[in-house]
N, C-alpha and C. Protein backbone atom coordinates (compact mmCIF):
# COMPACT_ATOMS: atom_id res chain seq x y z
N UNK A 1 277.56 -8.17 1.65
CA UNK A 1 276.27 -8.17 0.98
C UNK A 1 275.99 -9.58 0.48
N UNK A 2 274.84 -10.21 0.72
CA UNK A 2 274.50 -11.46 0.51
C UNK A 2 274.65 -11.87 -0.95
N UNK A 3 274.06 -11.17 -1.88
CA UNK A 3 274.08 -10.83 -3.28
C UNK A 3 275.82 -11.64 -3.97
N UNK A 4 276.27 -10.42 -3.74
CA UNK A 4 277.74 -10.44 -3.65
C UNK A 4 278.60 -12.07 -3.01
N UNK A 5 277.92 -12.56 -2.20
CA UNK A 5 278.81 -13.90 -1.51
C UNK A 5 278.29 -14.65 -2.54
N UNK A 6 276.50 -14.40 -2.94
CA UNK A 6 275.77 -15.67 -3.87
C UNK A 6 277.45 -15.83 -4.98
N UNK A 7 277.03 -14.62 -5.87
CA UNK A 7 278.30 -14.50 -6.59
C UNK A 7 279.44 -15.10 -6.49
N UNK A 8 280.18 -14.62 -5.38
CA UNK A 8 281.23 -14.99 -5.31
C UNK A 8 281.57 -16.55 -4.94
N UNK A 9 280.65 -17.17 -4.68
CA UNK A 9 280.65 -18.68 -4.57
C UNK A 9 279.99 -19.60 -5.38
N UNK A 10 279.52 -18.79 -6.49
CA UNK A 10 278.95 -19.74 -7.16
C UNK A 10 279.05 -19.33 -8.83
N UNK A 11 279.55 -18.43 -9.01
CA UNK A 11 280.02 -17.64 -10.19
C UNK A 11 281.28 -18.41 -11.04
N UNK A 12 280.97 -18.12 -12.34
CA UNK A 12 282.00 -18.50 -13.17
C UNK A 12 282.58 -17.59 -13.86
N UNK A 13 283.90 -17.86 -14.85
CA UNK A 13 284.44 -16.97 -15.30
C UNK A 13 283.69 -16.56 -16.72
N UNK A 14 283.55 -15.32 -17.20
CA UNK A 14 282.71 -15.01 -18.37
C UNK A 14 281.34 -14.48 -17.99
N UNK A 15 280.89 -15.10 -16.33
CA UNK A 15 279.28 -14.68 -16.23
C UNK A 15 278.99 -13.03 -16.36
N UNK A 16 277.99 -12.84 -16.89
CA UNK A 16 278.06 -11.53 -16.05
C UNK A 16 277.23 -10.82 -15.48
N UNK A 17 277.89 -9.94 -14.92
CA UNK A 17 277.70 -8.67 -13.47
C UNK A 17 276.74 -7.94 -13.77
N UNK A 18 275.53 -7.84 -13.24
CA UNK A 18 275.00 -6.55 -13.55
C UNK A 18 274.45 -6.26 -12.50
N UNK A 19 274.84 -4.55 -12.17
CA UNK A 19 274.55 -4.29 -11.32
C UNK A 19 273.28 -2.93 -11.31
N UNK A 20 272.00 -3.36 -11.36
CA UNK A 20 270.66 -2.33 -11.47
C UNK A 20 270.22 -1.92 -10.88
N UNK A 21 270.59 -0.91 -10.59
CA UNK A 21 270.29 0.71 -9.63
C UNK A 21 268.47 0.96 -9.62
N UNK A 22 268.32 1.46 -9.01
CA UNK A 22 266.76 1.97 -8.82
C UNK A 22 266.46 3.01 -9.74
N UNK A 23 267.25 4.03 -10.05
CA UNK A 23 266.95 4.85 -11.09
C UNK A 23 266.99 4.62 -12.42
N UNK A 24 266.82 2.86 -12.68
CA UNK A 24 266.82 2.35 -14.29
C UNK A 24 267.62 2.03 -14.98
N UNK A 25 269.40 2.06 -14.42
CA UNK A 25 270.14 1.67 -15.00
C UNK A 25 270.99 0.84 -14.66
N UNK A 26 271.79 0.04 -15.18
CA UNK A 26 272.45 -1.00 -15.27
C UNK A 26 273.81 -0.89 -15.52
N UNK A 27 275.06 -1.26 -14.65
CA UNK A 27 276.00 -1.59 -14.87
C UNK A 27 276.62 -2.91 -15.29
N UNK A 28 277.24 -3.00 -15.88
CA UNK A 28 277.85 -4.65 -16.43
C UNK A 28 279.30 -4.60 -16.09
N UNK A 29 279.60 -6.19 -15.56
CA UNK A 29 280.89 -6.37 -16.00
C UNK A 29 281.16 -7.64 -16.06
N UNK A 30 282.44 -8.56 -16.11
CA UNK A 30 282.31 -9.88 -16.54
C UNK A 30 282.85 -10.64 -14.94
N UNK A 31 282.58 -10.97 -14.48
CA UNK A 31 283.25 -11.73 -13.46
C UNK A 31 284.13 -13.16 -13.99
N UNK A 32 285.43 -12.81 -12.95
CA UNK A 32 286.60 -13.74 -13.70
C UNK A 32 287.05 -15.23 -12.70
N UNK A 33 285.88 -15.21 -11.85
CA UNK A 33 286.05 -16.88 -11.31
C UNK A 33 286.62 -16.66 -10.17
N UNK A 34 287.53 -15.71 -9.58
CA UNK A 34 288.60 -15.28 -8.34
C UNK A 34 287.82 -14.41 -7.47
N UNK A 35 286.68 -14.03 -7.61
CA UNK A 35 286.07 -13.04 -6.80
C UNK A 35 285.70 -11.62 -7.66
N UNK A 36 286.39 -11.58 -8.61
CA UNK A 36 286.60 -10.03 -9.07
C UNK A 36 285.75 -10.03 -10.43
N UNK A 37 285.43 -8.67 -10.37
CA UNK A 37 284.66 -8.04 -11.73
C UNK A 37 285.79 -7.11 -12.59
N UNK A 38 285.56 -7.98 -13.64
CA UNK A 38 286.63 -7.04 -15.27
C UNK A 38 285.49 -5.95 -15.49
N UNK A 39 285.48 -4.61 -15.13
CA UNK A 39 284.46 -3.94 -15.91
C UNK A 39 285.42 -2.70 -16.77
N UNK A 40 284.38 -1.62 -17.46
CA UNK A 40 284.63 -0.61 -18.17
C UNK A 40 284.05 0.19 -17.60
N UNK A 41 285.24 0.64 -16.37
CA UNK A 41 285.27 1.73 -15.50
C UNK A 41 285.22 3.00 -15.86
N UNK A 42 284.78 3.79 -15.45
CA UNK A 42 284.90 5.50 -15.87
C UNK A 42 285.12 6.27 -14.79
N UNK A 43 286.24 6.80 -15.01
CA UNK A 43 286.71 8.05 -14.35
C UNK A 43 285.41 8.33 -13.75
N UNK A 44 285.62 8.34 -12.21
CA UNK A 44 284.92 9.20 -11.07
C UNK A 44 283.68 8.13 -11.28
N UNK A 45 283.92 7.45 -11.26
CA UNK A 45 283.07 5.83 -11.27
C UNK A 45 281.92 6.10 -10.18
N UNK A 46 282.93 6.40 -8.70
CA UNK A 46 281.82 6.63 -8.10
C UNK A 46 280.57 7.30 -8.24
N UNK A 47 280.45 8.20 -9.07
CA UNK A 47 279.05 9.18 -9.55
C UNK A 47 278.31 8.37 -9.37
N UNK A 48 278.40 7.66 -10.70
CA UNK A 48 277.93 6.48 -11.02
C UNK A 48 277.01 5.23 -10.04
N UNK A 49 277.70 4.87 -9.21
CA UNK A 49 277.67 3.87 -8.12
C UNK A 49 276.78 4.59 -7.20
N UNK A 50 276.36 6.09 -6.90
CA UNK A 50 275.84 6.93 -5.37
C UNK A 50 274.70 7.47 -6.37
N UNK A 51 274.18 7.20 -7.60
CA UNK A 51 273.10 7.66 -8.25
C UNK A 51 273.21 8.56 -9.41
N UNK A 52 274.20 9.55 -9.18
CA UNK A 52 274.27 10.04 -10.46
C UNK A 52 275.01 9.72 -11.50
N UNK A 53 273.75 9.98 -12.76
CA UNK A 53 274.48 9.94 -13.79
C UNK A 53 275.78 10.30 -14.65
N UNK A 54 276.44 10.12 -15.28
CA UNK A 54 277.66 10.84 -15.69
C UNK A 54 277.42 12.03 -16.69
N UNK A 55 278.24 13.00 -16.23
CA UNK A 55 277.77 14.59 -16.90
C UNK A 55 278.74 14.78 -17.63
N UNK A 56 280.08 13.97 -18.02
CA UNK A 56 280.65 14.34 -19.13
C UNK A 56 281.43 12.68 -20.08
N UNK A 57 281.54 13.24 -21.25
CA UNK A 57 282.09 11.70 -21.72
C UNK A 57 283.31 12.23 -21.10
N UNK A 58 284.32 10.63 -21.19
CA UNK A 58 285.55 10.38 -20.64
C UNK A 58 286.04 9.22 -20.72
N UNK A 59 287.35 9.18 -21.18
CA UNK A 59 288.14 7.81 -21.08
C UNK A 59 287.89 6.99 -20.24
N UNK A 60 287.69 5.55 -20.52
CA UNK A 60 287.57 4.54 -19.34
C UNK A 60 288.82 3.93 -19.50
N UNK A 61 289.15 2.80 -18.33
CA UNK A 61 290.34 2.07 -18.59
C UNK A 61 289.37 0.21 -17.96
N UNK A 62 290.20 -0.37 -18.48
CA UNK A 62 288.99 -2.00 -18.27
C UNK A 62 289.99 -2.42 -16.95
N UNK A 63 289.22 -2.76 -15.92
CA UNK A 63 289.97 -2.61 -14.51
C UNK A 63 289.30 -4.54 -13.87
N UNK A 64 290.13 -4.58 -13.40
CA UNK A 64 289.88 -5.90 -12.66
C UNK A 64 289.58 -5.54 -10.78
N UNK A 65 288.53 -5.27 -9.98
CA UNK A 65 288.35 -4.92 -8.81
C UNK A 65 287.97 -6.05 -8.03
N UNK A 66 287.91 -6.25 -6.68
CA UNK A 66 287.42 -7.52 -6.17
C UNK A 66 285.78 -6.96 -5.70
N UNK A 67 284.99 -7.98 -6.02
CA UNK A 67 283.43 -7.29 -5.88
C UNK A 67 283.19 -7.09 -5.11
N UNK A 68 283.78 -7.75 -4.22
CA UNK A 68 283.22 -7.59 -2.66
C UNK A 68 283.70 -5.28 -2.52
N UNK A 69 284.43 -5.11 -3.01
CA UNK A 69 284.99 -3.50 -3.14
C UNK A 69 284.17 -3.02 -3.45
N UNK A 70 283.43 -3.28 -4.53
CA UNK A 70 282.53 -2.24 -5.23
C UNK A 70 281.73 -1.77 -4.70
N UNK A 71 281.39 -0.28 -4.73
CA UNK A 71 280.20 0.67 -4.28
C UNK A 71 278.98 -0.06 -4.46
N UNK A 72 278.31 -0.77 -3.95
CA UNK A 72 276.46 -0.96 -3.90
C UNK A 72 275.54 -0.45 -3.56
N UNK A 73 275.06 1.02 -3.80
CA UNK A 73 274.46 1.85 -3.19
C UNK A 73 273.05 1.24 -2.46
N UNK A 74 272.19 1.63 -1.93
CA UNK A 74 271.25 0.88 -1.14
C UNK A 74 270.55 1.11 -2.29
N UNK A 75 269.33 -0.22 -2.24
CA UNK A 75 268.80 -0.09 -3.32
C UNK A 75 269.04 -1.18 -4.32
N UNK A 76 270.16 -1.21 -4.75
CA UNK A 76 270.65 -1.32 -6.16
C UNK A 76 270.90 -3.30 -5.96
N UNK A 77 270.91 -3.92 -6.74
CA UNK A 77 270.66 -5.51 -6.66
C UNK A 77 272.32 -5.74 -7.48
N UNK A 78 272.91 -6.75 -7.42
CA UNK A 78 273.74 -7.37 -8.06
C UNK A 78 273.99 -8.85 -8.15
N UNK A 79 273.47 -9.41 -9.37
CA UNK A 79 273.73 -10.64 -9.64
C UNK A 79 273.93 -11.13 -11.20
N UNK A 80 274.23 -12.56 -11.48
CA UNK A 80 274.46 -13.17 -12.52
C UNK A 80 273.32 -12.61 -13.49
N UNK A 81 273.80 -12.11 -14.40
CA UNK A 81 272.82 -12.06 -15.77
C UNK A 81 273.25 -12.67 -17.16
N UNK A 82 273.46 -13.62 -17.14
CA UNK A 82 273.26 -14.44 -18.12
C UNK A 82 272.41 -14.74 -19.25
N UNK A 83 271.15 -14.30 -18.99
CA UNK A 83 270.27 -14.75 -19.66
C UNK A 83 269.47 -13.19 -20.39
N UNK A 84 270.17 -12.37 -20.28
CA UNK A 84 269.20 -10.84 -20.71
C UNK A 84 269.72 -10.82 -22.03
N UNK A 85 270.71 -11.29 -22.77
CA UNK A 85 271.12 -11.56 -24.30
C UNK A 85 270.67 -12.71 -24.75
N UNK A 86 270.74 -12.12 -26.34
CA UNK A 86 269.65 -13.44 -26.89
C UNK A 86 271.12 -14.56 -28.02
N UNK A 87 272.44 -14.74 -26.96
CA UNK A 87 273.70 -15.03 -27.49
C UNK A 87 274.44 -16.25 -26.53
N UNK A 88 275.19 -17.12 -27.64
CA UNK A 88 275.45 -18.61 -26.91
C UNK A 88 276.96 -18.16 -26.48
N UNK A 89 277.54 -18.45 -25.35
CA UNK A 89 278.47 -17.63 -24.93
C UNK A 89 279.49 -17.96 -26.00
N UNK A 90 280.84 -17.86 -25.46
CA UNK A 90 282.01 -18.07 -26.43
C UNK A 90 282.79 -18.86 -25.26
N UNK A 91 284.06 -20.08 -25.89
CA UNK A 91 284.45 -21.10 -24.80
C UNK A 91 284.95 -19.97 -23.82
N UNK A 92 285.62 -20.61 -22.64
CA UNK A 92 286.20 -20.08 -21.64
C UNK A 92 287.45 -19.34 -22.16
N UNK A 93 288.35 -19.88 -23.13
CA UNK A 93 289.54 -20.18 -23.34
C UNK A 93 289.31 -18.38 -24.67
N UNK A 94 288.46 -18.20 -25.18
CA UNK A 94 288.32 -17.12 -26.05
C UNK A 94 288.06 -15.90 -25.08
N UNK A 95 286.93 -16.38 -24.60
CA UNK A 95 286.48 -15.29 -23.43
C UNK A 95 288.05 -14.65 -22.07
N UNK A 96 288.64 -15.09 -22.20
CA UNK A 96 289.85 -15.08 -21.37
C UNK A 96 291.01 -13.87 -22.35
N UNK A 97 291.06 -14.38 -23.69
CA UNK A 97 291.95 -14.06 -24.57
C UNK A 97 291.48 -12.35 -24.59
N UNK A 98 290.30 -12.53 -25.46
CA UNK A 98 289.14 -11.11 -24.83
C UNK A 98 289.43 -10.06 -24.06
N UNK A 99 289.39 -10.34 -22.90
CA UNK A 99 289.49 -10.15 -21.62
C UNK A 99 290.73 -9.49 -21.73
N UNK A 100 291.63 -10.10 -21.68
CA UNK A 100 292.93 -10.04 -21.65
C UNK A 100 293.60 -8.94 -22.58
N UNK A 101 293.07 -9.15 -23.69
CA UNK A 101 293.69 -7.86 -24.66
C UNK A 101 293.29 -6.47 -24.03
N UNK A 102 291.97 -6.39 -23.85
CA UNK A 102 291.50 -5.34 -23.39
C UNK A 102 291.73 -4.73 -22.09
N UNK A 103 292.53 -5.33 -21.14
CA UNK A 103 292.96 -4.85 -20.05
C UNK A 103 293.67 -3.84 -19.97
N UNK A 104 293.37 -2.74 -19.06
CA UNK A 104 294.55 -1.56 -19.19
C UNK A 104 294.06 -0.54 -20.17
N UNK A 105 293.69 -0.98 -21.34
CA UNK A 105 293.80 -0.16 -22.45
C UNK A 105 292.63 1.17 -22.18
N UNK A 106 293.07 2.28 -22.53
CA UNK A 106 292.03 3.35 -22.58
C UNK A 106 290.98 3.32 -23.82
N UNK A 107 289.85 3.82 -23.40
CA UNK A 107 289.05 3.42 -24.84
C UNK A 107 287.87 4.48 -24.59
N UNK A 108 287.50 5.32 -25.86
CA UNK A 108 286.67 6.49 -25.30
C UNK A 108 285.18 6.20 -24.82
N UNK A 109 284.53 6.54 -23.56
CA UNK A 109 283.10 5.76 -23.47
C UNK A 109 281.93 6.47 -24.21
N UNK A 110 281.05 5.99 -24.50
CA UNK A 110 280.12 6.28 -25.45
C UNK A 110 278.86 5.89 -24.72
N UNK A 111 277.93 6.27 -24.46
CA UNK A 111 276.72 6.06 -23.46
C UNK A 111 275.94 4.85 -24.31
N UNK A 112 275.97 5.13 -26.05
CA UNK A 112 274.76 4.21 -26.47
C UNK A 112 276.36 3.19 -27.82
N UNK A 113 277.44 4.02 -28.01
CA UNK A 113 277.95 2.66 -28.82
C UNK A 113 279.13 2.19 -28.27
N UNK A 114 279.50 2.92 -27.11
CA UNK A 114 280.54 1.59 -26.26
C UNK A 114 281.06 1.80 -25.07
N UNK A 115 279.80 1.15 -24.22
CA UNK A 115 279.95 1.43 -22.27
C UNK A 115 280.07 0.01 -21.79
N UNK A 116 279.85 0.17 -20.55
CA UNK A 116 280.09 -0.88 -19.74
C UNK A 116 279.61 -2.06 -20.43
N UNK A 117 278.12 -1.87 -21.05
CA UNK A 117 277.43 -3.22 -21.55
C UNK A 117 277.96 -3.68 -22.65
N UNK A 118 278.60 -3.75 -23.44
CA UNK A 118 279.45 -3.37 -24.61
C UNK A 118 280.57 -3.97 -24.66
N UNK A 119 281.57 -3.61 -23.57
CA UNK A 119 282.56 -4.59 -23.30
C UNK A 119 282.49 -5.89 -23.06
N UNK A 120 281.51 -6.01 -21.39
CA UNK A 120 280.95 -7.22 -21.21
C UNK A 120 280.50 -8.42 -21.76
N UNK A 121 279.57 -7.43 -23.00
CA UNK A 121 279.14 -8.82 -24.16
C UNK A 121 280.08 -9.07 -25.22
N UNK A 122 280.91 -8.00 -25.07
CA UNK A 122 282.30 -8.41 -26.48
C UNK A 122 283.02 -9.41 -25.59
N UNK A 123 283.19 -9.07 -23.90
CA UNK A 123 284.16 -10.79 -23.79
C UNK A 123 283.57 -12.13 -23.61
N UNK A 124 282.19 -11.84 -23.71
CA UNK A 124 281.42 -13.43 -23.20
C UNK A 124 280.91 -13.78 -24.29
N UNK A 125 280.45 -12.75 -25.45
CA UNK A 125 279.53 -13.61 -26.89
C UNK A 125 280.64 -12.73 -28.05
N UNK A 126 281.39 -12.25 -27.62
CA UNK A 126 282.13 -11.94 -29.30
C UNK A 126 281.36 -10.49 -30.00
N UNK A 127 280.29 -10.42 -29.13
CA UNK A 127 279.60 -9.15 -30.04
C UNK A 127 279.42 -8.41 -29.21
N UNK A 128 279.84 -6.87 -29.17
CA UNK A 128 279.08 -5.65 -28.34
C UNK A 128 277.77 -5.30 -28.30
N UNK A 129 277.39 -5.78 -27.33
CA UNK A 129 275.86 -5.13 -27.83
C UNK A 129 274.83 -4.66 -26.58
N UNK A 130 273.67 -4.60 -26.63
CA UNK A 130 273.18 -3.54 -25.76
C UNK A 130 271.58 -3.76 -25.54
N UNK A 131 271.13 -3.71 -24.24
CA UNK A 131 269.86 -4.27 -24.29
C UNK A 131 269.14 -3.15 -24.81
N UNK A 132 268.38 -2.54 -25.70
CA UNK A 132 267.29 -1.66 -25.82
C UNK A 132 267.04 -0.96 -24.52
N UNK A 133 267.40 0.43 -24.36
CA UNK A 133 267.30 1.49 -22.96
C UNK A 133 265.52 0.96 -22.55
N UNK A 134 264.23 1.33 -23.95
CA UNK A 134 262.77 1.16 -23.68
C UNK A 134 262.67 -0.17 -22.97
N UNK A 135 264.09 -1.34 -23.01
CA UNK A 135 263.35 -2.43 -22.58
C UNK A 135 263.05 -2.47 -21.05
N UNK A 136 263.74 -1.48 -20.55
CA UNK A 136 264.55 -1.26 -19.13
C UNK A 136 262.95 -0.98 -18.47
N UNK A 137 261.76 -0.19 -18.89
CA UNK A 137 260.38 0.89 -18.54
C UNK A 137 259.77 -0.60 -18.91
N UNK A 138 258.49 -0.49 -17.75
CA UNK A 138 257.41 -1.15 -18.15
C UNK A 138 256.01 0.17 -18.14
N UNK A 139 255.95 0.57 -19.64
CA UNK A 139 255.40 1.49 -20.09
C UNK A 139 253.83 1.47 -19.92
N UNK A 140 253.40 0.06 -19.58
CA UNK A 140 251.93 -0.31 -18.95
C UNK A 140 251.49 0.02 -17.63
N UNK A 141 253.13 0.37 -16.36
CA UNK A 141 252.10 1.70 -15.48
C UNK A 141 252.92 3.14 -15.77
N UNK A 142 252.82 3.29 -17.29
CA UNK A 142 252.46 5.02 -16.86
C UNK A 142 251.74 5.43 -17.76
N UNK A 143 250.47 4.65 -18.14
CA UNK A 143 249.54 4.96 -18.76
C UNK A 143 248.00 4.20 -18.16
C-alpha cells in the first residue's frame, strides 16, 4: 500500500499512526522508526480493522507489529498525524522510555478514558488525550 511505504520511508520515531476508517473512526499508534507501529491492541483486533466496532470491553496488551502487517481495510487511509493535537512533542529519548515501560503490559480498554488514542499521545506529548468524537462529523451536511 502506497500510504504505508510513504510511512515507512519517511517516518520517525514518536510520529503518529492513524489509521481512519470510513465509518468515522480512527485508530492510533506511535510508529518506532524500523517500520513498525507500537499500538494498544485489543483482543480480536481484527473486528476492528474489517469495520466492526468492538462489542465488548477487554484487555489490550501494547504490541509492536510491522505496518506493512496490518489489516487496511479498503477504504480506510493511513498516515502521519502529527498535527491533530494541540501538544509540543516530548524529546525522542522520553518518548522511547514511554514506550518502553508500557510494552507487554495488560491494561483495561476504555472506549472514551483509555484506547488506542490515549496511549499514543501519552508516548509522544506526556498526556493521554483524545480528539473530541463531534470533531470527527462535519455537522453542516446533515442539516
Amino acid at each position: 500500500m502506497k500510504q504505508v511505504d510513504e510511512i515507512v520511508s519517511s517516518g520517525k520515531f514518536g510520529d503518529l499512526i492513524e489509521f481512519s476508517y470510513p465509518i468515522g473512526y480512527s485508530h492510533w499508534g506511535v510508529y518506532d522508526g524500523d517500520g513498525n507501529v507500537v499500538h494498544f491492541a485489543v483482543t480480536g483486533e481484527n473486528n476492528i480493522h474489517s469495520g466492526q466496532l468492538l462489542s465488548s470491553v477487554r484487555n489490550s496488551l501494547q504490541q509492536i507489529v510491522p505496518l506493512r502487517d496490518v489489516n487496511i481495510p479498503k477504504g480506510a487511509h493511513v498516515f502521519i498525524s502529527n498535527n491533530r493535537h494541540a501538544f509540543t512533542p516530548s524529546a525522542s529519548q522520553e518518548m522511547k522510555l514511554r514506550c518502553n515501560a508500557l510494552i507487554g503490559h495488560e491494561f483495561p480498554y476504555h472506549l472514551f478514558n483509555f484506547n488506542c488514542e490515549h496511549f499514543a499521545t501519552f508516548v509522544r506529548y506526556g498526556k493521554a488525550v483524545l480528539i473530541p468524537i463531534m470533531s470527527h462529523f462535519n455537522w453542516t451536511k446533515m442539516y
